[in-house]
C-alpha atoms as a PDB file:
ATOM      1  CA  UNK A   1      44.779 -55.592  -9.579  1.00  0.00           C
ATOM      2  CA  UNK A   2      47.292 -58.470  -9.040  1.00  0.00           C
ATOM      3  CA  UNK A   3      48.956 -57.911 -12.578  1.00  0.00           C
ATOM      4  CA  UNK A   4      49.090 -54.620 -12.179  1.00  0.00           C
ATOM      5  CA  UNK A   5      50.906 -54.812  -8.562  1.00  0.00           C
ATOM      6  CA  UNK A   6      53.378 -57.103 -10.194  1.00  0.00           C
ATOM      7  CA  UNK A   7      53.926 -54.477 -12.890  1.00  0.00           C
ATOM      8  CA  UNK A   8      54.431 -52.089 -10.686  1.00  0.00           C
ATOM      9  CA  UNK A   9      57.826 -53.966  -8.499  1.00  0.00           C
ATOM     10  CA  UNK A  10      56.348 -55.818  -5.554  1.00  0.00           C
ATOM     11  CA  UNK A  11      57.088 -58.442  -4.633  1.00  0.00           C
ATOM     12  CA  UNK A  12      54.837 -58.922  -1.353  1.00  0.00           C
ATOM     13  CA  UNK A  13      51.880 -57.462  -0.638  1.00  0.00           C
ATOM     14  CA  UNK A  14      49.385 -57.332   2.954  1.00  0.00           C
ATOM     15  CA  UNK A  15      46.186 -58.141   1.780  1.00  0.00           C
ATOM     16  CA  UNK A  16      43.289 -56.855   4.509  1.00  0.00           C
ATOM     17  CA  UNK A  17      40.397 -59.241   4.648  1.00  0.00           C
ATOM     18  CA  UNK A  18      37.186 -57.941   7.138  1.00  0.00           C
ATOM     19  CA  UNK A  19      36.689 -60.838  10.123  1.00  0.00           C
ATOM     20  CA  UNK A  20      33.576 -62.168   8.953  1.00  0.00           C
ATOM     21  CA  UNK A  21      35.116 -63.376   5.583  1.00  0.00           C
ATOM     22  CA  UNK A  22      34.599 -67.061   5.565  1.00  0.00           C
ATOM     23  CA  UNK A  23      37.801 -69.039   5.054  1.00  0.00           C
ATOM     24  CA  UNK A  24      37.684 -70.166   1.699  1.00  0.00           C
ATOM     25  CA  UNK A  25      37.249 -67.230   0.579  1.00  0.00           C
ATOM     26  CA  UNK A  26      40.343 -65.735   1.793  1.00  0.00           C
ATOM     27  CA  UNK A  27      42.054 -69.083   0.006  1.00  0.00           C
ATOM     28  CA  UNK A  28      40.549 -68.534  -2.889  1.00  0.00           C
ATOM     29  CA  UNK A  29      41.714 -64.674  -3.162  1.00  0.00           C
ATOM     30  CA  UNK A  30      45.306 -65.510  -1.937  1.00  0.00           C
ATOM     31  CA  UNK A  31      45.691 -67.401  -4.785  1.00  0.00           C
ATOM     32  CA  UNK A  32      44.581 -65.132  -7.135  1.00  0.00           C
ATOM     33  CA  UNK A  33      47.384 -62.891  -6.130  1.00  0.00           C
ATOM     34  CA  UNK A  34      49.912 -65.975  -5.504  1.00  0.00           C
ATOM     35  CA  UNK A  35      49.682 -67.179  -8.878  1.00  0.00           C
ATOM     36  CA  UNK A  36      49.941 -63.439 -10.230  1.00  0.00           C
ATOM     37  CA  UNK A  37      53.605 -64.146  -9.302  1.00  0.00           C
ATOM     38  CA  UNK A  38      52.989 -62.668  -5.700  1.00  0.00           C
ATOM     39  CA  UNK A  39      53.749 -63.376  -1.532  1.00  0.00           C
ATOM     40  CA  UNK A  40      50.857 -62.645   0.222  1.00  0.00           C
ATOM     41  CA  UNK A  41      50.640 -61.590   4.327  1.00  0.00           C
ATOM     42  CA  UNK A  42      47.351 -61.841   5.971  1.00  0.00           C
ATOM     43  CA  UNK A  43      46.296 -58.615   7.418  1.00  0.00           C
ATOM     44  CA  UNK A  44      43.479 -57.576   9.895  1.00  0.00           C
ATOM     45  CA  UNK A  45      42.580 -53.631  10.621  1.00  0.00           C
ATOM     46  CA  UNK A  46      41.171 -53.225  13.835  1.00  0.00           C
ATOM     47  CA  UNK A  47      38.802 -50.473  15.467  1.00  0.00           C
ATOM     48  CA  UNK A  48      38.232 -50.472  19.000  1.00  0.00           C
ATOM     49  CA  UNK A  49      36.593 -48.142  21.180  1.00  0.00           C
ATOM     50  CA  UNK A  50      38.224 -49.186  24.622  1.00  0.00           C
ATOM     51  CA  UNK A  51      41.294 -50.427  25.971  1.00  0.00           C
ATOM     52  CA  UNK A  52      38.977 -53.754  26.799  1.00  0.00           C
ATOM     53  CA  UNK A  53      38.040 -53.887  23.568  1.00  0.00           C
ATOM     54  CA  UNK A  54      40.886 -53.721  21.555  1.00  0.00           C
ATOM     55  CA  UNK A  55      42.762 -56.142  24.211  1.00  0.00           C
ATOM     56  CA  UNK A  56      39.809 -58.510  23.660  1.00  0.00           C
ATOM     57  CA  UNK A  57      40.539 -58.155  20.089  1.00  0.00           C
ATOM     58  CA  UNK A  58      43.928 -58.952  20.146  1.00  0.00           C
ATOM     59  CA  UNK A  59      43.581 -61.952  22.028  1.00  0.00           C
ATOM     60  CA  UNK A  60      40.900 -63.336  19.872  1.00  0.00           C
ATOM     61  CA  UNK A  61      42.942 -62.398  15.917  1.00  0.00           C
ATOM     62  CA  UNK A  62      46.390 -62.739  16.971  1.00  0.00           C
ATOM     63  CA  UNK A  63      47.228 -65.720  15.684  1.00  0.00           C
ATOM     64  CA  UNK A  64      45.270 -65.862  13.048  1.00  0.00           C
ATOM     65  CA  UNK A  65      46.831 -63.274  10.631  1.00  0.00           C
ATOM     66  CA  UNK A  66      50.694 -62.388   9.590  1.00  0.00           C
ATOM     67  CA  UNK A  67      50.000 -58.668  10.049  1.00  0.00           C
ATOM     68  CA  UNK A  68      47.492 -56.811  12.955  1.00  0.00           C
ATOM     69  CA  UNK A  69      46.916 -52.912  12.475  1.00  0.00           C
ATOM     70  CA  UNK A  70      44.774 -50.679  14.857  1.00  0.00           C
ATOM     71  CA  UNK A  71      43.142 -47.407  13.621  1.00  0.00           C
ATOM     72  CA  UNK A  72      43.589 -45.334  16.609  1.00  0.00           C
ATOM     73  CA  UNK A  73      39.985 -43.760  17.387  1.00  0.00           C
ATOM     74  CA  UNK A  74      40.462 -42.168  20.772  1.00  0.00           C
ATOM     75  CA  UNK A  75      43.424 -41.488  22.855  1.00  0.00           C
ATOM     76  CA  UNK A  76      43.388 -44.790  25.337  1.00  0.00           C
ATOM     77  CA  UNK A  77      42.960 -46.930  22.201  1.00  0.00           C
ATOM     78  CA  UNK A  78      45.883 -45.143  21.092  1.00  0.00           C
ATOM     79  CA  UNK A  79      48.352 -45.338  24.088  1.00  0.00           C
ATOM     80  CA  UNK A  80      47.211 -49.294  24.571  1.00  0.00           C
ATOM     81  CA  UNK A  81      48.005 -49.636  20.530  1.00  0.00           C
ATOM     82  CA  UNK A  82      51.537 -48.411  20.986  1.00  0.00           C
ATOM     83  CA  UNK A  83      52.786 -50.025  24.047  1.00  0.00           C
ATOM     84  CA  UNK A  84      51.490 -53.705  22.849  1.00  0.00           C
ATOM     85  CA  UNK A  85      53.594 -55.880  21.088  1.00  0.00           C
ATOM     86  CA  UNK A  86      51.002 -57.836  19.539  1.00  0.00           C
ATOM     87  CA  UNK A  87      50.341 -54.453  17.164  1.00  0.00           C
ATOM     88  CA  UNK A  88      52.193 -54.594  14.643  1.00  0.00           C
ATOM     89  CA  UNK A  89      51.279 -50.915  12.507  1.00  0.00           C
ATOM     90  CA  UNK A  90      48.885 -48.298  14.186  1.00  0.00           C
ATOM     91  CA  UNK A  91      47.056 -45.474  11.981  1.00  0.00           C
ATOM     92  CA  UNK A  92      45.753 -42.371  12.415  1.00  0.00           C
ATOM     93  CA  UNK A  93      43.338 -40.255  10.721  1.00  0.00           C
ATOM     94  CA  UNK A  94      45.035 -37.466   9.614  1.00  0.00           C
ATOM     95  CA  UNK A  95      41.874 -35.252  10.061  1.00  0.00           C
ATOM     96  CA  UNK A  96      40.405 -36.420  13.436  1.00  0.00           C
ATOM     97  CA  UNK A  97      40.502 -33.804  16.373  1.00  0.00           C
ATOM     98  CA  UNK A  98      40.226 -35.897  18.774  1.00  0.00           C
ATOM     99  CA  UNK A  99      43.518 -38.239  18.263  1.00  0.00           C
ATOM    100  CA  UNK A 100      46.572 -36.730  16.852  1.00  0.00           C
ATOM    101  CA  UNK A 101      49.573 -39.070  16.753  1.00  0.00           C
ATOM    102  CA  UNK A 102      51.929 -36.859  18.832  1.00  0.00           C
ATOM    103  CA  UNK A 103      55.295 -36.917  20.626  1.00  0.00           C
ATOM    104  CA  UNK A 104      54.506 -39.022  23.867  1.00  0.00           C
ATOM    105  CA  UNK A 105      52.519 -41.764  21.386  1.00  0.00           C
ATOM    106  CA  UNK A 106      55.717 -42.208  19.474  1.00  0.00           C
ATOM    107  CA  UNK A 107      58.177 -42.438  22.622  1.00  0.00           C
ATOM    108  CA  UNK A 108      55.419 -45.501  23.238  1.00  0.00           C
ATOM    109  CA  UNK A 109      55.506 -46.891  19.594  1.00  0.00           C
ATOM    110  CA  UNK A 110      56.832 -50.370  19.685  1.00  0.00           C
ATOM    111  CA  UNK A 111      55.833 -51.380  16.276  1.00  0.00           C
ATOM    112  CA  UNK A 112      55.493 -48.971  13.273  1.00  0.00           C
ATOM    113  CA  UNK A 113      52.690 -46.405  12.073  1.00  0.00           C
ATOM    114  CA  UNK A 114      51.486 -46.900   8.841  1.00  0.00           C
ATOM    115  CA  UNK A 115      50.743 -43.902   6.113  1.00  0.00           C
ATOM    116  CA  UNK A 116      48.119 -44.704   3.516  1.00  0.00           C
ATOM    117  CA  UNK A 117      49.551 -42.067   1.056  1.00  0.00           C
ATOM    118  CA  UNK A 118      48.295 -42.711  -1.851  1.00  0.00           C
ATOM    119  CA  UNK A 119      44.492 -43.484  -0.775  1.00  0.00           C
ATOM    120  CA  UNK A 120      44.556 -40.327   1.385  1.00  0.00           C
ATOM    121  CA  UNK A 121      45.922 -37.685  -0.898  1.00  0.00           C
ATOM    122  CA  UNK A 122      44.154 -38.945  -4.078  1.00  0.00           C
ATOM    123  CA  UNK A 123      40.780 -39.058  -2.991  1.00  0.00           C
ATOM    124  CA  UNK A 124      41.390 -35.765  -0.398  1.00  0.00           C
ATOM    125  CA  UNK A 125      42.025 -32.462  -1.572  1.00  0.00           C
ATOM    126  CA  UNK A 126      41.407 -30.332   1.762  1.00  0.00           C
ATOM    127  CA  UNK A 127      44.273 -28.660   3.016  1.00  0.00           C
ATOM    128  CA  UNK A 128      43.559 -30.422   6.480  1.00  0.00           C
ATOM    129  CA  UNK A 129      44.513 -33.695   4.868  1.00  0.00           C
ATOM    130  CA  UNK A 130      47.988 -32.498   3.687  1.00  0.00           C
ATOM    131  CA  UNK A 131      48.670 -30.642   7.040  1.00  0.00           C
ATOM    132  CA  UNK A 132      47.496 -33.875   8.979  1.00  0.00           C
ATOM    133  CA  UNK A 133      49.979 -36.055   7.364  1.00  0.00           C
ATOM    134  CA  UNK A 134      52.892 -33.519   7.055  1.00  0.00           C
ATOM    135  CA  UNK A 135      52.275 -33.162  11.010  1.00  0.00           C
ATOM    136  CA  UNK A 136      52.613 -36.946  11.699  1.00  0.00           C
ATOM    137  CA  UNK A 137      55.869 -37.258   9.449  1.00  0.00           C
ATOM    138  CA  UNK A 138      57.206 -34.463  11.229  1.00  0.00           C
ATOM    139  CA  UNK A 139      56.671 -36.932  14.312  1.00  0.00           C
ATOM    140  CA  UNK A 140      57.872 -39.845  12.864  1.00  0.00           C
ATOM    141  CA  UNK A 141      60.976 -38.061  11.369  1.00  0.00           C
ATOM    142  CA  UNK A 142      62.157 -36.321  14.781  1.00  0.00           C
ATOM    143  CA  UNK A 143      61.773 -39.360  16.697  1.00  0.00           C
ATOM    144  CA  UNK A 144      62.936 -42.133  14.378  1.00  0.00           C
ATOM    145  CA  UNK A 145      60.029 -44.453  14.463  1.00  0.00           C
ATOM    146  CA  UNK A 146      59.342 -47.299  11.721  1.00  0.00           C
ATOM    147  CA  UNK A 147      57.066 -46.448   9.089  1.00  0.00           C
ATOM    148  CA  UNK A 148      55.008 -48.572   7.001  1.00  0.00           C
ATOM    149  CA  UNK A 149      54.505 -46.721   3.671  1.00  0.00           C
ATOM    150  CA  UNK A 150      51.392 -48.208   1.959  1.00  0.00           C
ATOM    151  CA  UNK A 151      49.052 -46.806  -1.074  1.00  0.00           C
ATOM    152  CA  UNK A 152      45.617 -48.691   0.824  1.00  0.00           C
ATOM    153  CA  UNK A 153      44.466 -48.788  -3.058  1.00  0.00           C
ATOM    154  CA  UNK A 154      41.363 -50.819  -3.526  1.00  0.00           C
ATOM    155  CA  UNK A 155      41.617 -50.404  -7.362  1.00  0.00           C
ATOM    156  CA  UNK A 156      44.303 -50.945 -10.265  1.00  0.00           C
ATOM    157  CA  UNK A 157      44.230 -47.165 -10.778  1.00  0.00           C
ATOM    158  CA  UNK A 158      45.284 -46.086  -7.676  1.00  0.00           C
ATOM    159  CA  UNK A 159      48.366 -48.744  -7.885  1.00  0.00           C
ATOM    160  CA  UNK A 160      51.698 -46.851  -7.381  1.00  0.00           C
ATOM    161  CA  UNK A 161      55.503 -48.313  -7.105  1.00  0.00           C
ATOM    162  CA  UNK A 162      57.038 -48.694  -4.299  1.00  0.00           C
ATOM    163  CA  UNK A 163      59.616 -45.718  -5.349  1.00  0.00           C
ATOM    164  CA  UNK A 164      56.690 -43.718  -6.108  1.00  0.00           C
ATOM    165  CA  UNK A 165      55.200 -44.228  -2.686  1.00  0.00           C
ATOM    166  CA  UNK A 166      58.561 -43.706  -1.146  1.00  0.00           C
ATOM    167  CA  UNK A 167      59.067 -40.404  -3.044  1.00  0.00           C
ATOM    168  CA  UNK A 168      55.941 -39.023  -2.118  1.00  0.00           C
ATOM    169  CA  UNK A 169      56.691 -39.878   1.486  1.00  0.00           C
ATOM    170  CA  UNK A 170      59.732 -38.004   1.550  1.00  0.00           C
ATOM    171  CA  UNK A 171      57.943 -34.630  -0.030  1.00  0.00           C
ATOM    172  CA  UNK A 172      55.689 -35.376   3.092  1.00  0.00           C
ATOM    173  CA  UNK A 173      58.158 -34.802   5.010  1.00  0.00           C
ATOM    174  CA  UNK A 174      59.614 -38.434   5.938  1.00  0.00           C
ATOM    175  CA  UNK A 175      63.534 -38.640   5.733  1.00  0.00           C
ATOM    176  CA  UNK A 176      64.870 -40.566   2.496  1.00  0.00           C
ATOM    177  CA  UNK A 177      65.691 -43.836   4.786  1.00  0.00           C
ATOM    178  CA  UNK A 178      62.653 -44.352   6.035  1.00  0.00           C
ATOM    179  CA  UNK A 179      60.680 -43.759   3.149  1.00  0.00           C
ATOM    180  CA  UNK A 180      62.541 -46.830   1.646  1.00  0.00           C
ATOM    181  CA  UNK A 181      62.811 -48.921   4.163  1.00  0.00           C
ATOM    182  CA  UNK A 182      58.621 -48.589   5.165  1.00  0.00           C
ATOM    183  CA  UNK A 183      58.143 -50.264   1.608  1.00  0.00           C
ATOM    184  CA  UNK A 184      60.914 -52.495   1.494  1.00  0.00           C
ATOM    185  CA  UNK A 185      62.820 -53.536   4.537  1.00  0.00           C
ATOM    186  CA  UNK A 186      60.353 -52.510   7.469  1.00  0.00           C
ATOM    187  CA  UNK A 187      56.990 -54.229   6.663  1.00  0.00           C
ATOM    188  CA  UNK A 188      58.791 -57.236   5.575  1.00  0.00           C
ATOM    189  CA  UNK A 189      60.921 -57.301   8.845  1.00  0.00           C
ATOM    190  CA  UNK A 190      57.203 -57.712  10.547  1.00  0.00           C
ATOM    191  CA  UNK A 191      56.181 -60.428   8.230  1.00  0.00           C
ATOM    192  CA  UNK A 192      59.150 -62.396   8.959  1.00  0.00           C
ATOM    193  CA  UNK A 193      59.009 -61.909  12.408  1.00  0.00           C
ATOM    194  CA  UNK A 194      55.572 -62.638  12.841  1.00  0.00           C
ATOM    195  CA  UNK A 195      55.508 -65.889  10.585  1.00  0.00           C
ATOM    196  CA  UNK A 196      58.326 -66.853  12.590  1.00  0.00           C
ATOM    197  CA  UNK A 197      56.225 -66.589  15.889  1.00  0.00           C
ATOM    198  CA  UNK A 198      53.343 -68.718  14.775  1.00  0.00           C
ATOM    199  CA  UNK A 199      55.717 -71.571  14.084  1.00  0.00           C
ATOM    200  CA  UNK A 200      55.288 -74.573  16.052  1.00  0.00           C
ATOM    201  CA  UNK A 201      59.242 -73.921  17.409  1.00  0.00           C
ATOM    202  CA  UNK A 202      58.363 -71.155  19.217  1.00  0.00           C
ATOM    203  CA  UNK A 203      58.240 -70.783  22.755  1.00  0.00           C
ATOM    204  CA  UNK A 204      58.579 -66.906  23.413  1.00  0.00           C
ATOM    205  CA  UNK A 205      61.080 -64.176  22.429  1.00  0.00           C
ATOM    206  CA  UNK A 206      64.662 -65.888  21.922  1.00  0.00           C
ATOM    207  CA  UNK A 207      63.498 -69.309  23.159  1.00  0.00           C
ATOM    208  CA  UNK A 208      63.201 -71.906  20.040  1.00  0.00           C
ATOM    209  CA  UNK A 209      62.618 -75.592  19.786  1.00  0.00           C
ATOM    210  CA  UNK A 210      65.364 -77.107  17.736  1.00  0.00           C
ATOM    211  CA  UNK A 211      63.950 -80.023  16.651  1.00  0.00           C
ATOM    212  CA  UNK A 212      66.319 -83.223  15.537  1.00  0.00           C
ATOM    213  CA  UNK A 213      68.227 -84.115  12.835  1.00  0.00           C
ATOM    214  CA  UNK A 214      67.159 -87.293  11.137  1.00  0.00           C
ATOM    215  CA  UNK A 215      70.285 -88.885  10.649  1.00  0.00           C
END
């Protein structure tokens, strides 16, 4: 899998590890990819079923990984997932009846929503699936929102370029400039952003400890 991503132009890839993974085990995979040639971001997906419970989560993972996405399962989940700064990507199912993402949820969006293209479309051929994901570029497109472009591949066969990704994003319905900047620019904007706030400089948003020179 590594190789193969390397192949295929990356450069950096978000690797999602479940919580319960012990910590030496996450070490031990990191380095599988680093020495494969490859930056790797920490990611955690989270699934909450209340606004308590995905604040709770948040509080508790944090700080502990470079990247923190939230499947939206219910509407409240959803609404707290797009105001909080702490979430970096948010993702829908483009199937479920009961969330949609939808106009008011990306006036809220702070950070970016995230389309699995390449794991949705390849192992879904229902009609529902296309229309699901055509109707949240749609969104995305009208209202300018980042997008995180990712193939959520847990395989070396379902590894795709990032120009591939992008392409398909755009028949989706995405404009060309997002589609290359949500696998280029975008998700490494929130790595970089994020490493930055776990350094032991800073304070809060535009407050820094400069630390001094050694003459």
């Amino acid at each position: 899998m590594a190789e193969r991503i390397r192949i295929a132009g990356y450069s950096t890839i978000g690797l999602t590890f479940p919580t319960g993974l012990m910590r030496d085990r996450i070490v031990l995979l990191k380095t599988v990819f680093e020495e494969a040639g490859l930056e790797t971001a920490l990611r955690i997906d989270l699934t909450a079923s209340s606004r308590m419970d995905l604040l709770r989560l948040l509080r508790r993972f944090r700080n502990l990984y470079d990247v923190i996405a939230v499947k939206c399962a219910n509407q409240r989940v959803a609404i707290v997932a797009c105001r909080d700064r702490r979430v970096d990507l948010i993702i829908f199912d483009p199937t479920s009846r009961s969330v949609r993402f939808s106009h008011p949820l990306a006036n809220l969006l702070r950070g970016a929503i995230e389309f699995n293209l390449v794991s949705s479309l390849l192992k879904e051929t229902r009609a529902e699936v296309f229309s699901g994901i055509m109707k949240q570029c749609a969104i995305a497109r009208e209202h300018k929102v980042k997008v995180v472009l990712s193939s959520g591949c847990n395989n070396p066969d379902q590894v795709r370029s990032p120009l591939q990704i992008a392409a398909l994003a755009t028949a989706m319905g995405l404009s060309e400039a997002q589609s290359l900047a949500g696998v280029s620019a975008t998700p490494l904007s929130i790595i970089k952003r994020n490493l930055a706030h776990r350094s032991p400089q800073f304070v809060e948003e535009g407050v820094r400890v400069v630390l001094p020179k050694v003459a």
